[in-house]
Protein backbone atom coordinates (compact mmCIF):
# COMPACT_ATOMS: atom_id res chain seq x y z
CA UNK A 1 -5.10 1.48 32.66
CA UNK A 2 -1.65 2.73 33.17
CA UNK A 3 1.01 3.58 31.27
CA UNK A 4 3.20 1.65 33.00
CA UNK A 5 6.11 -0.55 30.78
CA UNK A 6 4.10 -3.70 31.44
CA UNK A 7 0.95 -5.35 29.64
CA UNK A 8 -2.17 -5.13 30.93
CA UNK A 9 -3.02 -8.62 31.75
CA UNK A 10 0.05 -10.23 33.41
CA UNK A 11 3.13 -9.90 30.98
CA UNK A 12 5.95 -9.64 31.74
CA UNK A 13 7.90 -6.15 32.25
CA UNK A 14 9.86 -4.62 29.86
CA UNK A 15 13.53 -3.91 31.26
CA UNK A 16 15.28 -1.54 28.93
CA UNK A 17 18.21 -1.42 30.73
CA UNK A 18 19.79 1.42 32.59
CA UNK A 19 19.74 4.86 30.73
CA UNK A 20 18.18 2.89 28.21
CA UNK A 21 15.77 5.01 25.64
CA UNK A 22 12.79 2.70 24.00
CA UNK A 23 12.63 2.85 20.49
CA UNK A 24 9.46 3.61 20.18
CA UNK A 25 10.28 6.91 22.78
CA UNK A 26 12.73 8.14 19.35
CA UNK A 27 10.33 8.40 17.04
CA UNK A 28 7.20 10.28 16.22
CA UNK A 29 4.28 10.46 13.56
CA UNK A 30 4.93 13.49 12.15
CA UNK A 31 9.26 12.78 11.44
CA UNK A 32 7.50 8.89 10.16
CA UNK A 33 4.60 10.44 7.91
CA UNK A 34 5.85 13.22 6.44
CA UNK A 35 8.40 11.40 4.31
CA UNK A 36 5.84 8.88 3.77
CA UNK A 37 4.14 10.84 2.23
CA UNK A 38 6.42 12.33 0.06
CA UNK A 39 7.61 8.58 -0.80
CA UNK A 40 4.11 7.17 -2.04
CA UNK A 41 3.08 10.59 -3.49
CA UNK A 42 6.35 10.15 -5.26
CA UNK A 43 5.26 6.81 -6.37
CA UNK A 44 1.95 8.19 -7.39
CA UNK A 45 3.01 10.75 -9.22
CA UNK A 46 4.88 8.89 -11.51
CA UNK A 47 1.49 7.19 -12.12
CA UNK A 48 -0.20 10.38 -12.85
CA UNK A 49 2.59 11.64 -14.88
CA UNK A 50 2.41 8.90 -17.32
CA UNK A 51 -1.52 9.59 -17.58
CA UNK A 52 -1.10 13.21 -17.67
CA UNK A 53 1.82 12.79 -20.70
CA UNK A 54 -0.57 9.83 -22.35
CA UNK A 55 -3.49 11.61 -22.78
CA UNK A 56 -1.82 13.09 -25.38
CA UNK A 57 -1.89 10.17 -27.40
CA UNK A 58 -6.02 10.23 -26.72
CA UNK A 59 -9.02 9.21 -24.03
CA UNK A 60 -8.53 5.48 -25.13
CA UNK A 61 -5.03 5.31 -24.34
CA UNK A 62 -5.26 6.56 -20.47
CA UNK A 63 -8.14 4.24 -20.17
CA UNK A 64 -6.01 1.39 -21.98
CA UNK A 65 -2.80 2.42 -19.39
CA UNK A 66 -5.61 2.86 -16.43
CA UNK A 67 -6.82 -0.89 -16.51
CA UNK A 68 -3.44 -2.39 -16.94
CA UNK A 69 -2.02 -0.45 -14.01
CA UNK A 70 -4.76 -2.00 -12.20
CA UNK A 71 -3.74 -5.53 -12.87
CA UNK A 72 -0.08 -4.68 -12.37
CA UNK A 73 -1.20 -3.04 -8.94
CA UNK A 74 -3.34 -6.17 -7.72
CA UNK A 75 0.00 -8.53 -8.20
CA UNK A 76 1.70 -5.89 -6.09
CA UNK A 77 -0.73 -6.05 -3.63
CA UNK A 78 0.25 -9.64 -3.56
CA UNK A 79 3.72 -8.41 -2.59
CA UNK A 80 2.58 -5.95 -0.24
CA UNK A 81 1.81 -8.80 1.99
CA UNK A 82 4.92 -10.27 2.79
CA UNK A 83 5.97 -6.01 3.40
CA UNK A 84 3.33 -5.28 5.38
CA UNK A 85 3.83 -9.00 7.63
CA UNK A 86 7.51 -8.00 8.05
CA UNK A 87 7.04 -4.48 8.75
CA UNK A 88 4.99 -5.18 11.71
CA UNK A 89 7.13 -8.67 13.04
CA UNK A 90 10.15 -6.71 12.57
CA UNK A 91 8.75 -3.50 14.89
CA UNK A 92 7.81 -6.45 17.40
CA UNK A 93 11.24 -7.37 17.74
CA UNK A 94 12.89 -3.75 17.71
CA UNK A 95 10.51 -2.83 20.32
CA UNK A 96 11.47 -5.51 22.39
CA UNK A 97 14.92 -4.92 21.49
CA UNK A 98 15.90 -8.22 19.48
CA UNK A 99 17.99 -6.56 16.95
CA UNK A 100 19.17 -9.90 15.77
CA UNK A 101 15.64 -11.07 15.24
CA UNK A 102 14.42 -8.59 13.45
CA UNK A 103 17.07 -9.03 10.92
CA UNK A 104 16.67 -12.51 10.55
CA UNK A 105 12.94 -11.77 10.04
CA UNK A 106 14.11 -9.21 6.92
CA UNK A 107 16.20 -11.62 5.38
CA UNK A 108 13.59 -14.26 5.35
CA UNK A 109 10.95 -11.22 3.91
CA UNK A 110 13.54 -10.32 1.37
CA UNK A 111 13.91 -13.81 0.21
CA UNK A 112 10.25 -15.06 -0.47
CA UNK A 113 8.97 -12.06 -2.21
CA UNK A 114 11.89 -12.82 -4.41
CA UNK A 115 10.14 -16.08 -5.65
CA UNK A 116 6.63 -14.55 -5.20
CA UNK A 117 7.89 -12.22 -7.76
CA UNK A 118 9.52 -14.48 -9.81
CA UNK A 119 6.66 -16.84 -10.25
CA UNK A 120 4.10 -13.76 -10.76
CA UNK A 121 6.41 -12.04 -13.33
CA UNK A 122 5.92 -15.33 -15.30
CA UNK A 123 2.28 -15.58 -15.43
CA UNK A 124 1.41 -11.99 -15.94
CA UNK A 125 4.27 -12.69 -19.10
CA UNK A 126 2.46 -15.95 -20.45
CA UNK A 127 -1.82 -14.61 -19.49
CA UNK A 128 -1.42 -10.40 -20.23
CA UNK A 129 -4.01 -10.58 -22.99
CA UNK A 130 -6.81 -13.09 -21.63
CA UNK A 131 -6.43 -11.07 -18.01
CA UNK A 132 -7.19 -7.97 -19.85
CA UNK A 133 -9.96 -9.65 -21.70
CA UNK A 134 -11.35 -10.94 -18.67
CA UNK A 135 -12.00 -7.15 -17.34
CA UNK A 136 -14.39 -6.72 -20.98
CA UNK A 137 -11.77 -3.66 -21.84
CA UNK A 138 -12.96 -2.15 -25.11
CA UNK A 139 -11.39 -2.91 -28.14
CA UNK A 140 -9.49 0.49 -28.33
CA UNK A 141 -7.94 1.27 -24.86
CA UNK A 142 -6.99 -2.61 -25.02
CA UNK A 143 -4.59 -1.98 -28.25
CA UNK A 144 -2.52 0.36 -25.41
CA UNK A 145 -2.92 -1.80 -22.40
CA UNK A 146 -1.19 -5.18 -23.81
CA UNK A 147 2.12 -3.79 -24.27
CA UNK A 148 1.99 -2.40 -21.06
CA UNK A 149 0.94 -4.54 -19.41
CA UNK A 150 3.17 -7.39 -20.61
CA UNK A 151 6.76 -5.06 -19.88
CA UNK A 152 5.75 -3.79 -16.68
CA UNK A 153 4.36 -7.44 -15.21
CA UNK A 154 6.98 -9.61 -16.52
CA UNK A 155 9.37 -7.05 -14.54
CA UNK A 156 7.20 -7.64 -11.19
CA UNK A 157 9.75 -9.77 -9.41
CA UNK A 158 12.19 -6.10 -9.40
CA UNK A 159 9.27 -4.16 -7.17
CA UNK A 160 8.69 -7.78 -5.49
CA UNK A 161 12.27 -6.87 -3.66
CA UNK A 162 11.46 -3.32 -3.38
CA UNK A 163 8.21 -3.65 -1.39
CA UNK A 164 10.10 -6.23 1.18
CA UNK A 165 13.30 -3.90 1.38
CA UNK A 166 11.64 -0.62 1.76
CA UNK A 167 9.27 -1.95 4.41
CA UNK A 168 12.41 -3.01 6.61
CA UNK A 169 13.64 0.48 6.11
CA UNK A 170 10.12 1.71 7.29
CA UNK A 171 10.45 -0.56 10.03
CA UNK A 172 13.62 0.75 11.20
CA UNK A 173 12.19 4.18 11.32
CA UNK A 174 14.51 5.14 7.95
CA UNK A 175 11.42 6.45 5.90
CA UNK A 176 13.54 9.35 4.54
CA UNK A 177 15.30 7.18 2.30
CA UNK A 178 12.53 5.37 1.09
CA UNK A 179 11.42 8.80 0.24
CA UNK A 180 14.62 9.89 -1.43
CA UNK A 181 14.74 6.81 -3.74
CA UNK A 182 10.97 7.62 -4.50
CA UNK A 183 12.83 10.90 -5.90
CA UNK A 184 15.43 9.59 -7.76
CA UNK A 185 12.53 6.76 -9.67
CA UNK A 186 10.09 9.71 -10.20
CA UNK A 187 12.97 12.06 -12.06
CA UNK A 188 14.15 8.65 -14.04
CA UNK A 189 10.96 8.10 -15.56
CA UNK A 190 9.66 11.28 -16.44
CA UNK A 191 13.24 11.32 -18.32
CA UNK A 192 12.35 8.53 -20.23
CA UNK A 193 8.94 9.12 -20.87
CA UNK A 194 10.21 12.32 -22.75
CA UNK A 195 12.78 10.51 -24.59
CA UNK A 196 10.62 7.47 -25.64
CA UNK A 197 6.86 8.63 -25.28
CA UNK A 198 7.63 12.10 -27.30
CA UNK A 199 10.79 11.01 -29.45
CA UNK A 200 13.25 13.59 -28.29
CA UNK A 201 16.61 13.90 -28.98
CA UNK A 202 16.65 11.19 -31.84
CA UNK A 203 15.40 8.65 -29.39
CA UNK A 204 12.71 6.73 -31.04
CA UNK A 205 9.31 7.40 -30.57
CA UNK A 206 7.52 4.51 -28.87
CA UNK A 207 4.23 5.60 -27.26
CA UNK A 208 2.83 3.71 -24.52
CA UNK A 209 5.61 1.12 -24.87
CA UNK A 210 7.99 4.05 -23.79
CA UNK A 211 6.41 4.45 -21.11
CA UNK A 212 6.40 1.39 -19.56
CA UNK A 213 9.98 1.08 -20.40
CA UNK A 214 10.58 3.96 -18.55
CA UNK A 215 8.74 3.08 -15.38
CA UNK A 216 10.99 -0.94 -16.13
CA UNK A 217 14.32 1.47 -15.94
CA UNK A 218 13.51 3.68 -13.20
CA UNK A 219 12.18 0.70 -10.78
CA UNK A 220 15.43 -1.17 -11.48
CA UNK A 221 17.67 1.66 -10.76
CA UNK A 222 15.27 2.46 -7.62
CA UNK A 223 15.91 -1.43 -6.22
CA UNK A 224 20.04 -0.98 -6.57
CA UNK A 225 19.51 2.05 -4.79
CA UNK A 226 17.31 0.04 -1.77
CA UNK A 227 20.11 -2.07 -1.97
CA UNK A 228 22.51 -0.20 -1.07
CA UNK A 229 20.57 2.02 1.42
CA UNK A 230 19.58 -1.87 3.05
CA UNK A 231 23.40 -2.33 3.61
CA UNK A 232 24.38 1.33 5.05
CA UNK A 233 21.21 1.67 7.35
CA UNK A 234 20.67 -1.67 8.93
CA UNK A 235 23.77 -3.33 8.08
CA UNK A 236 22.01 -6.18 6.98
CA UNK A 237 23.59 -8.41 4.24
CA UNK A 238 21.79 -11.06 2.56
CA UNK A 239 23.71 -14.29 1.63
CA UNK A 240 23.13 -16.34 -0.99
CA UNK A 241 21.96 -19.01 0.68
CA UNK A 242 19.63 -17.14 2.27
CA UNK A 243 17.63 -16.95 -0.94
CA UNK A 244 17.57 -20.57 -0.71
CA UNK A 245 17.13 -21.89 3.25
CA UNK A 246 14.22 -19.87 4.18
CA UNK A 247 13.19 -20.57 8.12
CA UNK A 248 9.25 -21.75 7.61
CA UNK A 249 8.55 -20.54 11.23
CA UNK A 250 9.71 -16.77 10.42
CA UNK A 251 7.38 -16.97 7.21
CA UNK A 252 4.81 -18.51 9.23
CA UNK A 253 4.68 -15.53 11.87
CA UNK A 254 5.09 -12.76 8.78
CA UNK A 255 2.41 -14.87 7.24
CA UNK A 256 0.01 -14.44 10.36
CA UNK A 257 0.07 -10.64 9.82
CA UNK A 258 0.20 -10.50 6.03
CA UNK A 259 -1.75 -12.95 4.83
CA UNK A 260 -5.00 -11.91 6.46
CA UNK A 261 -3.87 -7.84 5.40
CA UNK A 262 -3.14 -8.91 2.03
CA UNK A 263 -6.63 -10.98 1.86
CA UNK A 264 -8.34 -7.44 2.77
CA UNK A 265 -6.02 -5.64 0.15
CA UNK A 266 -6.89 -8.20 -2.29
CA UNK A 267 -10.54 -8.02 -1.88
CA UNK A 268 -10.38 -4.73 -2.35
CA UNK A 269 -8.71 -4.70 -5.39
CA UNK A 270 -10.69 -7.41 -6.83
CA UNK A 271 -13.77 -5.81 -6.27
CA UNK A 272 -12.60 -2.20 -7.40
CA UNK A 273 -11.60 -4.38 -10.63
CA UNK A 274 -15.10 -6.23 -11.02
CA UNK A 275 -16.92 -2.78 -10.30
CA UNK A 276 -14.19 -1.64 -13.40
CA UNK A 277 -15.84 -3.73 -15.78
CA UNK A 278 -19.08 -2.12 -14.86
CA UNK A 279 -17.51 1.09 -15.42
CA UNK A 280 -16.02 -0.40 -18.78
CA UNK A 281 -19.83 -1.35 -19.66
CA UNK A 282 -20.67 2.39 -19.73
CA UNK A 283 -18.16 3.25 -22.63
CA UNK A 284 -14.67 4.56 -22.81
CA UNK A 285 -15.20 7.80 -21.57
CA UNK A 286 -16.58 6.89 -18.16
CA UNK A 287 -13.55 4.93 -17.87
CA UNK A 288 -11.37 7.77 -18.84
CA UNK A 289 -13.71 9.93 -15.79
CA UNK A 290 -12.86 7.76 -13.59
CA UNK A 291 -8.79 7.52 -14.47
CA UNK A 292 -8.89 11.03 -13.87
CA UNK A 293 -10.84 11.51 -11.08
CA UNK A 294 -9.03 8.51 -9.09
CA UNK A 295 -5.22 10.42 -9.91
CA UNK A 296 -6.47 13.35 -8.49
CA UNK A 297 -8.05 12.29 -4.90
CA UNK A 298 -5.17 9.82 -4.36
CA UNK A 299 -3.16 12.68 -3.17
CA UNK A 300 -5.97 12.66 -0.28
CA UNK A 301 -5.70 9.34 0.16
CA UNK A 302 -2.05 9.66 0.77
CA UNK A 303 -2.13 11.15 3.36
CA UNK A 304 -4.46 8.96 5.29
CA UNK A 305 -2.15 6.12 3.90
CA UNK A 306 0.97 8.38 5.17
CA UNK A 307 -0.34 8.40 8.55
CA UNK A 308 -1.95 5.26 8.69
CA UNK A 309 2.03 3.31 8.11
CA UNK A 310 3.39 6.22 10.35
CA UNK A 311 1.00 4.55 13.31
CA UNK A 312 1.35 1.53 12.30
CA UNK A 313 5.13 1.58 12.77
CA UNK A 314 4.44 3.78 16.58
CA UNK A 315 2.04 0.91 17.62
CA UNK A 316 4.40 -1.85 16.62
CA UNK A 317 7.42 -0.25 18.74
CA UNK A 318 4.71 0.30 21.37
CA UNK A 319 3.32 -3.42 21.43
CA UNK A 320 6.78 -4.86 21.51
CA UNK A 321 7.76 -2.97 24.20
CA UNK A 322 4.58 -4.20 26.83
CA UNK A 323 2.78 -0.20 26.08
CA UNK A 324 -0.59 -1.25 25.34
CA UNK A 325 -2.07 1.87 26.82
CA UNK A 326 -0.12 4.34 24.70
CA UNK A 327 -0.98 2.67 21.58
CA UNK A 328 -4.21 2.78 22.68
CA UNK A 329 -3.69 6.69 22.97
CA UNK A 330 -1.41 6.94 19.63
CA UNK A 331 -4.21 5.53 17.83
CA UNK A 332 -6.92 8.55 18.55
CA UNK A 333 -4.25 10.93 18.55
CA UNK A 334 -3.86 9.75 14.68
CA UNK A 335 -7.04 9.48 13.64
CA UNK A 336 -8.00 13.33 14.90
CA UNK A 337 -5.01 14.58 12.59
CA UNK A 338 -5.96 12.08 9.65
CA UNK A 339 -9.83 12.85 9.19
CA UNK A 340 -8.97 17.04 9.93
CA UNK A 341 -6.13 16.08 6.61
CA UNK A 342 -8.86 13.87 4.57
CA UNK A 343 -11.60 16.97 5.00
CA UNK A 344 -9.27 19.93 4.86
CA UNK A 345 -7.99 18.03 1.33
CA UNK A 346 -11.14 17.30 0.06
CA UNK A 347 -12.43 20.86 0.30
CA UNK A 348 -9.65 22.08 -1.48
CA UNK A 349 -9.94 19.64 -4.22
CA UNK A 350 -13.54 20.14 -4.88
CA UNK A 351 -13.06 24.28 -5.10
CA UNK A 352 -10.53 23.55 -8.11
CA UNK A 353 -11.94 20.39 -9.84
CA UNK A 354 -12.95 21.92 -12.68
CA UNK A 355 -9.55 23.32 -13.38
CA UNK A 356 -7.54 20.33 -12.24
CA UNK A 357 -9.82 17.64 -14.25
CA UNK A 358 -9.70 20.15 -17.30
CA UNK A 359 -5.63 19.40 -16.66
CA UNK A 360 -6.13 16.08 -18.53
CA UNK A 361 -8.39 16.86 -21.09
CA UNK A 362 -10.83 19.08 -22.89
CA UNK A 363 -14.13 17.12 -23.18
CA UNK A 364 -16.60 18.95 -21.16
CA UNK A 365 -18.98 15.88 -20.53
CA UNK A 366 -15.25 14.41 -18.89
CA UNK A 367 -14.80 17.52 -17.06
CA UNK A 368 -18.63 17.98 -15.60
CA UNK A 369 -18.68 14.38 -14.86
CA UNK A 370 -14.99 14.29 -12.90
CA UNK A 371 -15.86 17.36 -10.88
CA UNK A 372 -19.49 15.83 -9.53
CA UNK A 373 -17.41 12.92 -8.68
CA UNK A 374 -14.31 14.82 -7.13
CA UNK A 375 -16.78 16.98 -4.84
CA UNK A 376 -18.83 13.39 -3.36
CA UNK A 377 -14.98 12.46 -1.94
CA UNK A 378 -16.03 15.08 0.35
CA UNK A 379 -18.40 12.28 1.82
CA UNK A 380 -15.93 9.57 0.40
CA UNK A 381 -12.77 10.00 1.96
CA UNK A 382 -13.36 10.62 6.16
CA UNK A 383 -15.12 7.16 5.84
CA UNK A 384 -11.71 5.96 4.39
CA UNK A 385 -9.58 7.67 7.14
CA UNK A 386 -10.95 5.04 9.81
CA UNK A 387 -10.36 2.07 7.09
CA UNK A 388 -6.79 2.85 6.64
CA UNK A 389 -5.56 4.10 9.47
CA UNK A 390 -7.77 1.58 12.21
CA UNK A 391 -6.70 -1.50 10.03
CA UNK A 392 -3.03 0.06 10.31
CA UNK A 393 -3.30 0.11 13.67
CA UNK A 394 -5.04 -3.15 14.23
CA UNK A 395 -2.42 -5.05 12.09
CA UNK A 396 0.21 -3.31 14.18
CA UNK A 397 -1.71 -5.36 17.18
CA UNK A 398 -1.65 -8.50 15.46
CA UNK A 399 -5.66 -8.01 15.33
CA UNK A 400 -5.59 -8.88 11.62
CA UNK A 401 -8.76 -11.41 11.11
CA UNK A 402 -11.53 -8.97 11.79
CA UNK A 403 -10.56 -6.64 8.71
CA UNK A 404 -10.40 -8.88 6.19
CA UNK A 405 -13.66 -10.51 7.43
CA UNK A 406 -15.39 -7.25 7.51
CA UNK A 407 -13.98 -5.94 4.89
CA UNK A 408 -14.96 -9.04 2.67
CA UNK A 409 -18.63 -8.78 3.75
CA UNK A 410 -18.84 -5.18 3.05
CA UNK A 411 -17.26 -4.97 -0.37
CA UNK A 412 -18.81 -8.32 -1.34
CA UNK A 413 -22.21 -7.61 0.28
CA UNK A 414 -22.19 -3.56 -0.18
CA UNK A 415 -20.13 -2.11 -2.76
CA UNK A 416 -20.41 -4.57 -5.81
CA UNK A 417 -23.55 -5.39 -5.94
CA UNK A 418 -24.90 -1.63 -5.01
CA UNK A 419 -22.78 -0.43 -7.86
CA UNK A 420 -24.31 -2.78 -10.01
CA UNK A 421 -27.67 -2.02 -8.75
CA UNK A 422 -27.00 1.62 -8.78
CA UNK A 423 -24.68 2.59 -11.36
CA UNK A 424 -26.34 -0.32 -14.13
CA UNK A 425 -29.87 -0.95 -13.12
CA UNK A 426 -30.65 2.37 -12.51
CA UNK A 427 -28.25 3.98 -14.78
CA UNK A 428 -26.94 6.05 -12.12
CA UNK A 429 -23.81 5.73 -13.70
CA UNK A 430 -20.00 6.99 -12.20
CA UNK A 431 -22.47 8.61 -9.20
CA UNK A 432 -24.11 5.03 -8.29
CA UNK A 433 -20.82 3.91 -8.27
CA UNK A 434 -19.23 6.65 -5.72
CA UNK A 435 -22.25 6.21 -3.82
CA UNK A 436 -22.16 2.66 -3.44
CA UNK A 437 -18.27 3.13 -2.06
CA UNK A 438 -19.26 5.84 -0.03
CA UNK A 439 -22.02 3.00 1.79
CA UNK A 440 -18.98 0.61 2.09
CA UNK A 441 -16.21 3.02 3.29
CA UNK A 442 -18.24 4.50 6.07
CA UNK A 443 -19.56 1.06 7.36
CA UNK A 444 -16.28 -0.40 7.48
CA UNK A 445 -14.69 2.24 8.86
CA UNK A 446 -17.09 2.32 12.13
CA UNK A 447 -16.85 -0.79 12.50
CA UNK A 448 -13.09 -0.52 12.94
CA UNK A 449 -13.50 2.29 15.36
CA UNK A 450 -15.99 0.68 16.93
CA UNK A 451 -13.56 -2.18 17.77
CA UNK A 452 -10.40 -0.16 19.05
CA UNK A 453 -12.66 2.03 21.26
CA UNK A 454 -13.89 -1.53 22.94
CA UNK A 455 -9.90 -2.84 23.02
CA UNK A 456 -10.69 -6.21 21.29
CA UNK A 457 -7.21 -6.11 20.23
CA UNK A 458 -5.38 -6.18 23.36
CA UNK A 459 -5.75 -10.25 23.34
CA UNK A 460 -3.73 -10.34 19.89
CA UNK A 461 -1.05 -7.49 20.89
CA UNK A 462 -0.15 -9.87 24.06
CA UNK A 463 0.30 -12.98 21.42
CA UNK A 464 2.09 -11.24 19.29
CA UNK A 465 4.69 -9.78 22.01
CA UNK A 466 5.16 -12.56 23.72
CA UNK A 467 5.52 -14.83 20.29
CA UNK A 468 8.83 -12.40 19.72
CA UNK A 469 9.73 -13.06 23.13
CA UNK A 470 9.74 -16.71 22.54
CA UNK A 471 10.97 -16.74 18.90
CA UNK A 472 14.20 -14.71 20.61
CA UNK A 473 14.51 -16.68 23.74
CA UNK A 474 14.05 -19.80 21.30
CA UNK A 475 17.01 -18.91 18.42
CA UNK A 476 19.25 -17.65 21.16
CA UNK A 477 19.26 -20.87 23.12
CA UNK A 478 19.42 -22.63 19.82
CA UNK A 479 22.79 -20.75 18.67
CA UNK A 480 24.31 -21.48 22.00
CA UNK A 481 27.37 -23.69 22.09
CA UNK A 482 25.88 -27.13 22.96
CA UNK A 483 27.44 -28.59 26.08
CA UNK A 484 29.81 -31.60 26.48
């Protein structure tokens, strides 16, 4: 194949124009990761910082604030897949430079997770109690997790507009600010937890309800701040009308991408939530092993995630522009650097588990248990670089069905029921568990890399250019003064 500015089976040739750079030729995955990174381990931290602060209060208050994080994170999951549709419709359009398009395609992003958020903000409000009661949480983490959980999920509908903005941002190649506002959220609400977790300075001493407070105040100053950013970077400005007369054939094509991505997302949450309540089963302080353990090998995970969006934005620039065989290239190219990141991580973790475990708390059996676990990501987490950063890839395509219907038959047919048989029947415990995600994450993962070494995808990445094509060519003729 060449590397030509055409596609490989008959489309049509990309004409940038003369002296024209492609906008895929501007950026790169390092100047895209790096304040990816930053961003969600920004966003992360602010999780781990509220564990870190509330394990203070005791073991059954991080497990209480562990399992209603989880719910809160499965609803924005939900979000995530209007974000991720966008992000990747958007790049389609910028690639092929339809500038107009791909803010028309925002605006229309923007607008539905508005009302996504809206309506999930009100159920998580009116059901808190019988969702947490539906994960069997004991009754003494589950005295911490209500109040949480009902303050930070009837304030969904603010992060509802955050995922959708920042992802246009990300689109547009402006991770940095994304990143900066990350900052400014983290700083906010490790003020507040201070002031209203600790009581200082007269404020009134609250607990875990001061810190979800906090993370309410921070998120709401963060989404003025996307705003804002929105309105300097892309120059995009949202009507309110727009909020009201949303075009079903955008939603339809950001639907195509994140509907099937959020099914895989969802999946995956669901089942991390059902193997929870096996985890649950075991007592309070297996569920406090795993809280810990998870906080502290996200930070590897991030940076699989990092350059798994980083791609995913290259390869989306790429496939609008008609360069099939350079995405095909960026791909590899990301994947090397990932899995040397996920094992170079790993190794460092599991020489300081001990220490960083013994961060959160003093009971040894906690401690033992966390390191064992910490030192299997070693066989964990290069099975998870080719999940996230393939499927990044592959959405970037428009490949998006084959994830989510290998990833349902893995987790479904895998990872549940061997952590049931493992963890429970045998009373494996926490190590049945990581074993039975190690099975899934590897199987998965080849899979994936199995099917961008044989270029299934190419079909899909020649749909989805040409539908941006045609979605352009269409609106243009249609905002043409009519004739006669």
């Amino acid at each position: 194949m060449s590397d030509s500015r055409s596609t490989q089976s008959g489309g049509s040739p990309v004409d940038p124009g003369p002296g024209a750079a492609s906008p895929a030729a501007r950026l790169s995955l390092l100047g895209l990761a790096w304040p990816i990174f930053i961003e969600q381990g920004l966003r992360v931290l602010i999780g781990t910082v509220d564990v870190l602060m509330v394990s203070h209060l005791g073991d059954d208050a991080v497990a209480g604030l562990s399992v209603a994080n989880q719910v809160v994170m499965l609803f924005i999951i939900t979000f995530a897949f209007i974000g991720i549709g966008s992000s990747v419709v958007i790049t389609h359009h910028l690639g092929g430079r339809d500038r107009q398009g791909a803010d028309r395609i925002s605006a229309a992003a923007i607008a539905t997770n508005l009302w996504i958020g809206l309506v999930v903000s009100l159920l998580v409000t009116l059901f808190s109690t019988p969702m947490l009661q539906l994960m069997q949480v004991p009754a003494g983490p589950i005295v911490y997790a209500k109040p949480f959980l009902a303050l930070m999920g009837g304030t969904l509908f603010i992060e509802s507009m955050n995922v959708s903005i920042a992802a246009t941002l990300r689109a547009h190649g402006h991770t940095r600010d994304a990143m900066l506002v990350a900052l400014g959220q983290n700083v906010i609400n490790v003020i507040g937890n201070c002031l209203l977790l600790f009581g200082l300075f007269g404020f009134p001493k609250l607990g875990v309800v001061g810190v979800a407070i906090s993370s309410v105040f921070s998120r709401v100053v963060s989404c003025v701040a996307l705003w804002i950013l929105l309105g300097r970077r892309t120059h995009l400005r949202l009507r309110w009308r727009d909020f009201f007369s949303i075009s079903g054939e955008r939603v339809r094509r950001v639907l195509h991408i994140g509907l099937p991505a959020a099914g895989e997302n969802i999946s995956y949450w669901i089942a991390f939530m059902v193997v929870t309540t096996f985890i649950a089963h075991m007592g309070a302080t297996q569920l406090a092993t795993q809280t810990y353990t998870m906080n502290i090998n996200r930070w590897v995970i991030l940076v699989s995630v990092s350059i798994g969006l980083g791609t995913e934005i290259l390869i989306g620039h790429l496939i609008g522009a008609g360069l099939f065989e350079a995405a095909y290239r960026e791909l590899l190219r990301s994947l090397r650097i990932a899995f040397g990141c996920a094992i170079g991580g790993m190794a460092v973790l599991g020489l300081a588990a001990p220490w960083l475990i013994g961060a959160f708390t003093s009971t040894q059996a906690i401690i033992i248990s966390g390191t064992v676990l910490i030192r299997m990501g070693m066989l964990l987490e290069p099975g998870r670089v080719f999940n996230v950063v393939v499927i990044s890839a592959l959405r970037a395509t428009g490949d998006v069905r084959f994830p989510v219907i290998v990833g349902f038959a893995c987790m479904w047919g895998i990872w549940v029921p061997l952590a049931w048989f493992l963890g429970i029947k045998l009373g494996l415990g926490l190590v049945g568990i990581w074993i039975s995600l190690i099975c899934d994450e590897w199987t998965r993962g080849l899979l994936m890399y199995h099917r961008w070494r044989k270029r299934k995808w190419l079909h899909a990445a020649e749909r989805s250019r040409a539908g941006a094509r045609e979605t352009a060519l269409a609106e243009a003729q249609s905002a043409a003064p009519q004739e006669g």
